[in-house]
PDB file of N, CA and C in Angstrom:
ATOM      1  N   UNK A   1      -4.651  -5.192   4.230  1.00  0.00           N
ATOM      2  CA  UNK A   1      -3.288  -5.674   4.213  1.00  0.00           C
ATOM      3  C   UNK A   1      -2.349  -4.541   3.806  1.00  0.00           C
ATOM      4  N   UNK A   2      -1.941  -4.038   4.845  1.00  0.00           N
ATOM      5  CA  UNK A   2      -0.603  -3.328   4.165  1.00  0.00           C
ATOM      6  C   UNK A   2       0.754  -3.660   3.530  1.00  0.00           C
ATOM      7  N   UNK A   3       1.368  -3.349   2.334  1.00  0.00           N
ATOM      8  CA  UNK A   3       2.115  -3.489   1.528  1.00  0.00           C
ATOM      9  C   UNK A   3       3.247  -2.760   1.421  1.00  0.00           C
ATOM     10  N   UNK A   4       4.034  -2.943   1.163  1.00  0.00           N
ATOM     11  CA  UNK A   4       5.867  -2.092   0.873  1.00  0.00           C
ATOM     12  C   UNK A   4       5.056  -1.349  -0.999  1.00  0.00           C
ATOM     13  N   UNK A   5       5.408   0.041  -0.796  1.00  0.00           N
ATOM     14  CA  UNK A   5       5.425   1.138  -1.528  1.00  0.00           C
ATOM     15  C   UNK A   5       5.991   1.946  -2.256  1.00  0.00           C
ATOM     16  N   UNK A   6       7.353   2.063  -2.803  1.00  0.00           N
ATOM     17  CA  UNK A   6       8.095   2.702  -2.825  1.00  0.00           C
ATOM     18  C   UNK A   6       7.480   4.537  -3.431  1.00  0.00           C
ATOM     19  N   UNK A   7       8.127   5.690  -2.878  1.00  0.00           N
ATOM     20  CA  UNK A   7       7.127   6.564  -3.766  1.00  0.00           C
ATOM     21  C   UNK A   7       7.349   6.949  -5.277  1.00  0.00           C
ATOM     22  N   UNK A   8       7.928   6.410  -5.646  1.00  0.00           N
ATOM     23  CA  UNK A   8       8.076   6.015  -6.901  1.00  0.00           C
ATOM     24  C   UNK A   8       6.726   5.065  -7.594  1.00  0.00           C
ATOM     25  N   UNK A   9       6.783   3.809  -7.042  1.00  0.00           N
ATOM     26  CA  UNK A   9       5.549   3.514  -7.373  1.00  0.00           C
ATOM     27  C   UNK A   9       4.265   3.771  -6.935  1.00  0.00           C
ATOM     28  N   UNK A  10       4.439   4.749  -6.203  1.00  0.00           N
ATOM     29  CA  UNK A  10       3.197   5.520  -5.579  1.00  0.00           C
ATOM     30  C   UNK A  10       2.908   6.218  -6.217  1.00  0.00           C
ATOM     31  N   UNK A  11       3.698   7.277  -6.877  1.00  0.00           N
ATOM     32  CA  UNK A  11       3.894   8.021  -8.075  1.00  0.00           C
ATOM     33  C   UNK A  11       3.062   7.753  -9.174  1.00  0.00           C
ATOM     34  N   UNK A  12       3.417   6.363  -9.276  1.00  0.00           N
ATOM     35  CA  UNK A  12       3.218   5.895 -10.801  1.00  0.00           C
ATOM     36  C   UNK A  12       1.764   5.550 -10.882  1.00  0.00           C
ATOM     37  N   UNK A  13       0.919   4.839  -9.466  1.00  0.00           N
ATOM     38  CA  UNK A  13       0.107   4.574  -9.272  1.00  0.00           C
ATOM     39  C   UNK A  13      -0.970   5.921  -9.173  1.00  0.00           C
ATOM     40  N   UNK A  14      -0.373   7.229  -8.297  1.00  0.00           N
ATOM     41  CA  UNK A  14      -1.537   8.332  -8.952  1.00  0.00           C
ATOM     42  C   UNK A  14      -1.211   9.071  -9.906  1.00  0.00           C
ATOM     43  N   UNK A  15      -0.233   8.886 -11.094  1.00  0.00           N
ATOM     44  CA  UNK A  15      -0.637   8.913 -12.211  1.00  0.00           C
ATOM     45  C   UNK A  15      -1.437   8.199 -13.317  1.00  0.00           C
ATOM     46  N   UNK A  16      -1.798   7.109 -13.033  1.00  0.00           N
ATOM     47  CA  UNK A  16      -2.411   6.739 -13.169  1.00  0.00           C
ATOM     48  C   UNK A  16      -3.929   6.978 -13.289  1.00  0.00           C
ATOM     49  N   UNK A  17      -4.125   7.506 -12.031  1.00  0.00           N
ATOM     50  CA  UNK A  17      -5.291   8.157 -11.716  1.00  0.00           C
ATOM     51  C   UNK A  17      -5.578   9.607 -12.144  1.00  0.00           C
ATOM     52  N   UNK A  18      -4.523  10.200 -12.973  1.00  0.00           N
ATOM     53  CA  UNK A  18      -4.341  11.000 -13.606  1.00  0.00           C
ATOM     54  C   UNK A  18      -4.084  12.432 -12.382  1.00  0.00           C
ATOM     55  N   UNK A  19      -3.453  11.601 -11.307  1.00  0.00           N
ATOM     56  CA  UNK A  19      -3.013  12.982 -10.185  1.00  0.00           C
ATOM     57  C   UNK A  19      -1.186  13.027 -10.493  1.00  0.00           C
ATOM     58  N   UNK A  20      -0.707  14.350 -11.179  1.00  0.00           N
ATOM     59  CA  UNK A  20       0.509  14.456 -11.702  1.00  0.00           C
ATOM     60  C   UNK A  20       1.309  14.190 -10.536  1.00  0.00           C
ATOM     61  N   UNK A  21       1.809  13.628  -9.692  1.00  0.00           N
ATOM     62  CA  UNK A  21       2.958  13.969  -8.112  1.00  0.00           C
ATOM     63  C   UNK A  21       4.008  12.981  -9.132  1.00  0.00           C
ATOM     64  N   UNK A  22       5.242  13.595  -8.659  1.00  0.00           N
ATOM     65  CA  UNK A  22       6.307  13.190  -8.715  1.00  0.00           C
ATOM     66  C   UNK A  22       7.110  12.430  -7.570  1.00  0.00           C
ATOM     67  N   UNK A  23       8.252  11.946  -7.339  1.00  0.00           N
ATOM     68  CA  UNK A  23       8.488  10.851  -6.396  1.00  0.00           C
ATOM     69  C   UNK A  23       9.075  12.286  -5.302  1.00  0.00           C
ATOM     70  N   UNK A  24       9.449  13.507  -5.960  1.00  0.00           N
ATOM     71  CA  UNK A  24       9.882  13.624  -4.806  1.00  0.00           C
ATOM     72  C   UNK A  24       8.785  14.824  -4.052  1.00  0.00           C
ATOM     73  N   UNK A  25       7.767  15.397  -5.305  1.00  0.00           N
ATOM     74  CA  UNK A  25       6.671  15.956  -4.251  1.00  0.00           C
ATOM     75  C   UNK A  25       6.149  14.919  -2.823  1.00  0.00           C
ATOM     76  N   UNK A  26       6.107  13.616  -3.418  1.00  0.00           N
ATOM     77  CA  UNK A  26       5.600  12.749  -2.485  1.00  0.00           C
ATOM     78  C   UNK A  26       6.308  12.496  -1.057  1.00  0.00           C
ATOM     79  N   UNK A  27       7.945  12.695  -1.790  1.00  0.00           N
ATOM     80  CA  UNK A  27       9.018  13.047  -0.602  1.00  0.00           C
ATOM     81  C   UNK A  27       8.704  14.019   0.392  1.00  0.00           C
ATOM     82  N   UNK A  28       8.411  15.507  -0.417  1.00  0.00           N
ATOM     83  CA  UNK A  28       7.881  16.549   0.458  1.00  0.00           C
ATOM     84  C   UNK A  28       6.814  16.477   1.292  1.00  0.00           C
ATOM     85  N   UNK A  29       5.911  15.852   0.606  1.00  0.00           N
ATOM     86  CA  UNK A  29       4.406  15.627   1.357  1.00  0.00           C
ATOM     87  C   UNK A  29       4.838  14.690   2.504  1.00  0.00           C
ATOM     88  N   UNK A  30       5.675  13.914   2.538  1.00  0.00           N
ATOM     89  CA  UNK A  30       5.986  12.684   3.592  1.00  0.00           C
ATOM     90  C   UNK A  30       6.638  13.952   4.799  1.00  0.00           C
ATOM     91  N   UNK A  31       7.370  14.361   4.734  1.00  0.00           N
ATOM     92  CA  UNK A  31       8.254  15.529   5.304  1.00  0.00           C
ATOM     93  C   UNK A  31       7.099  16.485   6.011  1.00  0.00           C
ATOM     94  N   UNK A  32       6.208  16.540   5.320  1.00  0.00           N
ATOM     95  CA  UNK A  32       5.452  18.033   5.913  1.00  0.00           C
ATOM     96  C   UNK A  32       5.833  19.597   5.371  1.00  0.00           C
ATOM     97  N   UNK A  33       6.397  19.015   3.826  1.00  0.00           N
ATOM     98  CA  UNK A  33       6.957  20.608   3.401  1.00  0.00           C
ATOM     99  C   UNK A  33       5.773  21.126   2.662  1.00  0.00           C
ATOM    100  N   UNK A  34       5.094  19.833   1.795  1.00  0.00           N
ATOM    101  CA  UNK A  34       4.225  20.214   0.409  1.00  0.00           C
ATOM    102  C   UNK A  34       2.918  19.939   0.891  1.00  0.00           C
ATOM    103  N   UNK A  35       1.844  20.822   0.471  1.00  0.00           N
ATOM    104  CA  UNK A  35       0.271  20.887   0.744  1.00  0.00           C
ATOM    105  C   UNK A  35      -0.045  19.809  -0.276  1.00  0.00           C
ATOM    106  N   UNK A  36      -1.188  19.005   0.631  1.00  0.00           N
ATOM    107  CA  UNK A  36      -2.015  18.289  -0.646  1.00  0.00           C
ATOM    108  C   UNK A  36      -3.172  18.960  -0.303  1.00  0.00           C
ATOM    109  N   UNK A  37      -3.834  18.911  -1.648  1.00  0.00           N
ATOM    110  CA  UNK A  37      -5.378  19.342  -1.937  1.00  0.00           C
ATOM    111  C   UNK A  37      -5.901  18.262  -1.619  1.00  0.00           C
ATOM    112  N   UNK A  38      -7.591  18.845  -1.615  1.00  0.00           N
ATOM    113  CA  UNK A  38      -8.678  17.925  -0.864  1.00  0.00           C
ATOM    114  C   UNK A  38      -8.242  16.807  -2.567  1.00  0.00           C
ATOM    115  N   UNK A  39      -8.418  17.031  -3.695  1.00  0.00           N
ATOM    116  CA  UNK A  39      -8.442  15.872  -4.471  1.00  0.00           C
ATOM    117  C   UNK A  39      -7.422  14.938  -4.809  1.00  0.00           C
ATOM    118  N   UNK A  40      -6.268  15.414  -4.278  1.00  0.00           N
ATOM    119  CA  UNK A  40      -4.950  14.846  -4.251  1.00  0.00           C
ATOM    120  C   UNK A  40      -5.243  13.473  -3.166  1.00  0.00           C
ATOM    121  N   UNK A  41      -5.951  14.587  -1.987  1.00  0.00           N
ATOM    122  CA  UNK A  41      -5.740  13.294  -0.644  1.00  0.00           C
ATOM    123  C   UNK A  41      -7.005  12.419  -0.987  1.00  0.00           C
ATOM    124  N   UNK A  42      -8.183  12.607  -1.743  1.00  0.00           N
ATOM    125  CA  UNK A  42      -8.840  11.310  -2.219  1.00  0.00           C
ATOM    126  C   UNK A  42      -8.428  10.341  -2.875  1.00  0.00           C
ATOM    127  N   UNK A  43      -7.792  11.052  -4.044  1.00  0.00           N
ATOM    128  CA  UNK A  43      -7.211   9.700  -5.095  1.00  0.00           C
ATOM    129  C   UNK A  43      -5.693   9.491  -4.284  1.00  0.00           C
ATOM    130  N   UNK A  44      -5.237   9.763  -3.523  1.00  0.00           N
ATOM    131  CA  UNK A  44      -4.189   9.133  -2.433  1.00  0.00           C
ATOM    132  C   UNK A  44      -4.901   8.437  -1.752  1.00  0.00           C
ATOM    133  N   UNK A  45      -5.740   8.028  -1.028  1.00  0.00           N
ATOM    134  CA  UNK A  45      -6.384   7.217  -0.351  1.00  0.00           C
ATOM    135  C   UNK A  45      -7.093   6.381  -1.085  1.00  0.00           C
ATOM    136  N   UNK A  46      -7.790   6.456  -2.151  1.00  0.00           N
ATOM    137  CA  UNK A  46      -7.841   5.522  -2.943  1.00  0.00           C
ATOM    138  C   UNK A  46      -6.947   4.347  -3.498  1.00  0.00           C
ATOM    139  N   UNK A  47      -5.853   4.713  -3.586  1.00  0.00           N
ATOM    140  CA  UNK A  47      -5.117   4.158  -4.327  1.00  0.00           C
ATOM    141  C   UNK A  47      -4.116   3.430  -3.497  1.00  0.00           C
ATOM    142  N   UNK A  48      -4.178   3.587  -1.677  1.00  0.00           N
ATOM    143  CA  UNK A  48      -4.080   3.450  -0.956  1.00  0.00           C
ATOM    144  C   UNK A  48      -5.189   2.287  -0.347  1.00  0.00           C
ATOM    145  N   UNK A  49      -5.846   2.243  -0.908  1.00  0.00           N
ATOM    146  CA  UNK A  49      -7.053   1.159  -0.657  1.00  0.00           C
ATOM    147  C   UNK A  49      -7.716   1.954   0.943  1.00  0.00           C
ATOM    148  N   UNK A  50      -7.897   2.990   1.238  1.00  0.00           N
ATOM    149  CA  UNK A  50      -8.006   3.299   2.625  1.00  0.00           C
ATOM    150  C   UNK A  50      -9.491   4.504   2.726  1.00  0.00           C
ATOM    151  N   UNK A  51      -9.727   5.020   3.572  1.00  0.00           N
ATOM    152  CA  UNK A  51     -10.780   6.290   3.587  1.00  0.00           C
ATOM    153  C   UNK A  51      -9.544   7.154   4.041  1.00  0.00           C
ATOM    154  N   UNK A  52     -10.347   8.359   3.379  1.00  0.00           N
ATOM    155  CA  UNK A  52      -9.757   9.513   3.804  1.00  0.00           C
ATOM    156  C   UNK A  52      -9.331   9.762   5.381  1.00  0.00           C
ATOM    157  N   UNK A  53     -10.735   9.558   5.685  1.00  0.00           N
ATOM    158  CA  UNK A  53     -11.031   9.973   7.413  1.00  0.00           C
ATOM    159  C   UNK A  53      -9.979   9.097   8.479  1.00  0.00           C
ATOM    160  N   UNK A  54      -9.437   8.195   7.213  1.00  0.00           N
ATOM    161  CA  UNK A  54      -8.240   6.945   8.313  1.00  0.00           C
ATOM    162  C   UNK A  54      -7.006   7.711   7.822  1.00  0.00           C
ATOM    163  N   UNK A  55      -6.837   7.867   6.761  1.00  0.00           N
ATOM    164  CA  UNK A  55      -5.573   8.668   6.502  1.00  0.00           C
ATOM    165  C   UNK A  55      -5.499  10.028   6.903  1.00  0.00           C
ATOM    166  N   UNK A  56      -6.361  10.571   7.273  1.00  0.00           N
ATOM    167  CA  UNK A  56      -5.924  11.566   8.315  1.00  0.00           C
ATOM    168  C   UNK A  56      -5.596  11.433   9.737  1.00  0.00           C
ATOM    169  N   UNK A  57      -6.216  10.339  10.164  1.00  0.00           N
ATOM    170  CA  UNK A  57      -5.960  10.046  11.581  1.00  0.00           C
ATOM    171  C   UNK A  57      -4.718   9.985  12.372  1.00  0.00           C
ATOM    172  N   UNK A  58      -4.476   9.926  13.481  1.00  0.00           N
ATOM    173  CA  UNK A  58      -3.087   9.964  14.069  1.00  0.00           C
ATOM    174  C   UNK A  58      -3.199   8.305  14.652  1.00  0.00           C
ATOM    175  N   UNK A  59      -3.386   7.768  14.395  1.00  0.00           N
ATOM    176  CA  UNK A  59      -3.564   6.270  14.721  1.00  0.00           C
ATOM    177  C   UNK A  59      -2.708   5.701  14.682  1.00  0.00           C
ATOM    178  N   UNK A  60      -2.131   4.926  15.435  1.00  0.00           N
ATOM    179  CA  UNK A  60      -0.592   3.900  15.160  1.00  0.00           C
ATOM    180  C   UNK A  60      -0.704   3.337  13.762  1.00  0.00           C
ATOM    181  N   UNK A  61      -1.761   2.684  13.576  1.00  0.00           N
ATOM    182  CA  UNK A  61      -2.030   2.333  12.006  1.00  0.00           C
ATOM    183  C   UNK A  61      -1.945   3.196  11.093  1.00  0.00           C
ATOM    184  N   UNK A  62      -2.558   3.888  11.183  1.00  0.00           N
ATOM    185  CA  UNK A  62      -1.927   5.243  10.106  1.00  0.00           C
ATOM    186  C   UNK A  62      -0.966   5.728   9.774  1.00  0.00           C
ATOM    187  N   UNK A  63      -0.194   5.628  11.139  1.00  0.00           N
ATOM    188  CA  UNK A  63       1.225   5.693  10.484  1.00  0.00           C
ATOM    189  C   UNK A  63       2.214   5.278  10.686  1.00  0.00           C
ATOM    190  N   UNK A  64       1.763   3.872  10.641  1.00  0.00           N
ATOM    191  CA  UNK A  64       2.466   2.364   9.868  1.00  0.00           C
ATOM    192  C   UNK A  64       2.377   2.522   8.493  1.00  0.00           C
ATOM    193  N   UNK A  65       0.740   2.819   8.528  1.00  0.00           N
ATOM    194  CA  UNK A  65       0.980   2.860   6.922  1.00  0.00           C
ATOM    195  C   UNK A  65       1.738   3.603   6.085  1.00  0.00           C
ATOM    196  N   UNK A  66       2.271   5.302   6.586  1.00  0.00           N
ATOM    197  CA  UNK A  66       3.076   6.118   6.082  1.00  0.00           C
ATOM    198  C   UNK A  66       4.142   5.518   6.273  1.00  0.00           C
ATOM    199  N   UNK A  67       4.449   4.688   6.847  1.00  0.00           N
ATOM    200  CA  UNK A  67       6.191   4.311   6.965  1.00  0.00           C
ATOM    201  C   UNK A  67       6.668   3.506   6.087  1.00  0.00           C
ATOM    202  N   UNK A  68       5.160   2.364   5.982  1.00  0.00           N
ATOM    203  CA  UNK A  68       5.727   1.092   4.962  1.00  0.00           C
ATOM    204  C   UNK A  68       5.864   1.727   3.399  1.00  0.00           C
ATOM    205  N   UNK A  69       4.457   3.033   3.376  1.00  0.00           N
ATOM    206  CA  UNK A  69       4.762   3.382   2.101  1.00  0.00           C
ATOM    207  C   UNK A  69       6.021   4.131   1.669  1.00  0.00           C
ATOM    208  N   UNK A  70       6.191   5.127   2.354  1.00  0.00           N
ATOM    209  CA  UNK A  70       7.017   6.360   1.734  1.00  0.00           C
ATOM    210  C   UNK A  70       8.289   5.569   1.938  1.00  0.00           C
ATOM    211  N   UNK A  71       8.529   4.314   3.103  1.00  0.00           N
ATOM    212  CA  UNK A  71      10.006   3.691   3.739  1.00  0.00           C
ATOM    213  C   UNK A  71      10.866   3.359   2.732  1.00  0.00           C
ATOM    214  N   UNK A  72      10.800   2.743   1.631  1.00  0.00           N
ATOM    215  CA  UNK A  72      11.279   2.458   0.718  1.00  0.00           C
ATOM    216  C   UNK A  72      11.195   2.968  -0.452  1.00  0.00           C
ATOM    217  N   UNK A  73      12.329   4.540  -0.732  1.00  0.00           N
ATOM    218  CA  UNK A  73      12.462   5.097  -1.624  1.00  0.00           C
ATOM    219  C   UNK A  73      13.894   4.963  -2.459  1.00  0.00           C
TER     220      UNK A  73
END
């Protein structure tokens, strides 16, 4: 089930996980400015409820899911 995200609470959610991103690195990363590391994009997909190997994909679903998340900042 995909869900509304804001990256703010995306934020908050991989800090949690003890991955430091801020709302607007997450901005950058949405953009294509900022690199994520291989452990960034696990506990992002985790927390994402998803596999890696789907969040890399170019799949219409995939990026639905980038829209619903990052859409509401």
């Amino acid at each position: 089930m995909i869900q509304r995200l804001s990256q703010s609470d995306l934020a908050a959610r991989l800090q949690v996980e003890r991955v430091m991103l801020e709302r607007d690195s997450i901005s950058r990363i949405e953009i294509g400015t900022r690199f994520v590391s291989d452990y960034e994009l696990k506990i992002i997909a985790k927390v994402l409820n998803v596999n890696v190997e789907w969040l890399l994909s170019e799949t219409p679903q995939a990026m639905m899911l980038s829209l619903w998340c990052f859409a509401f900042h």
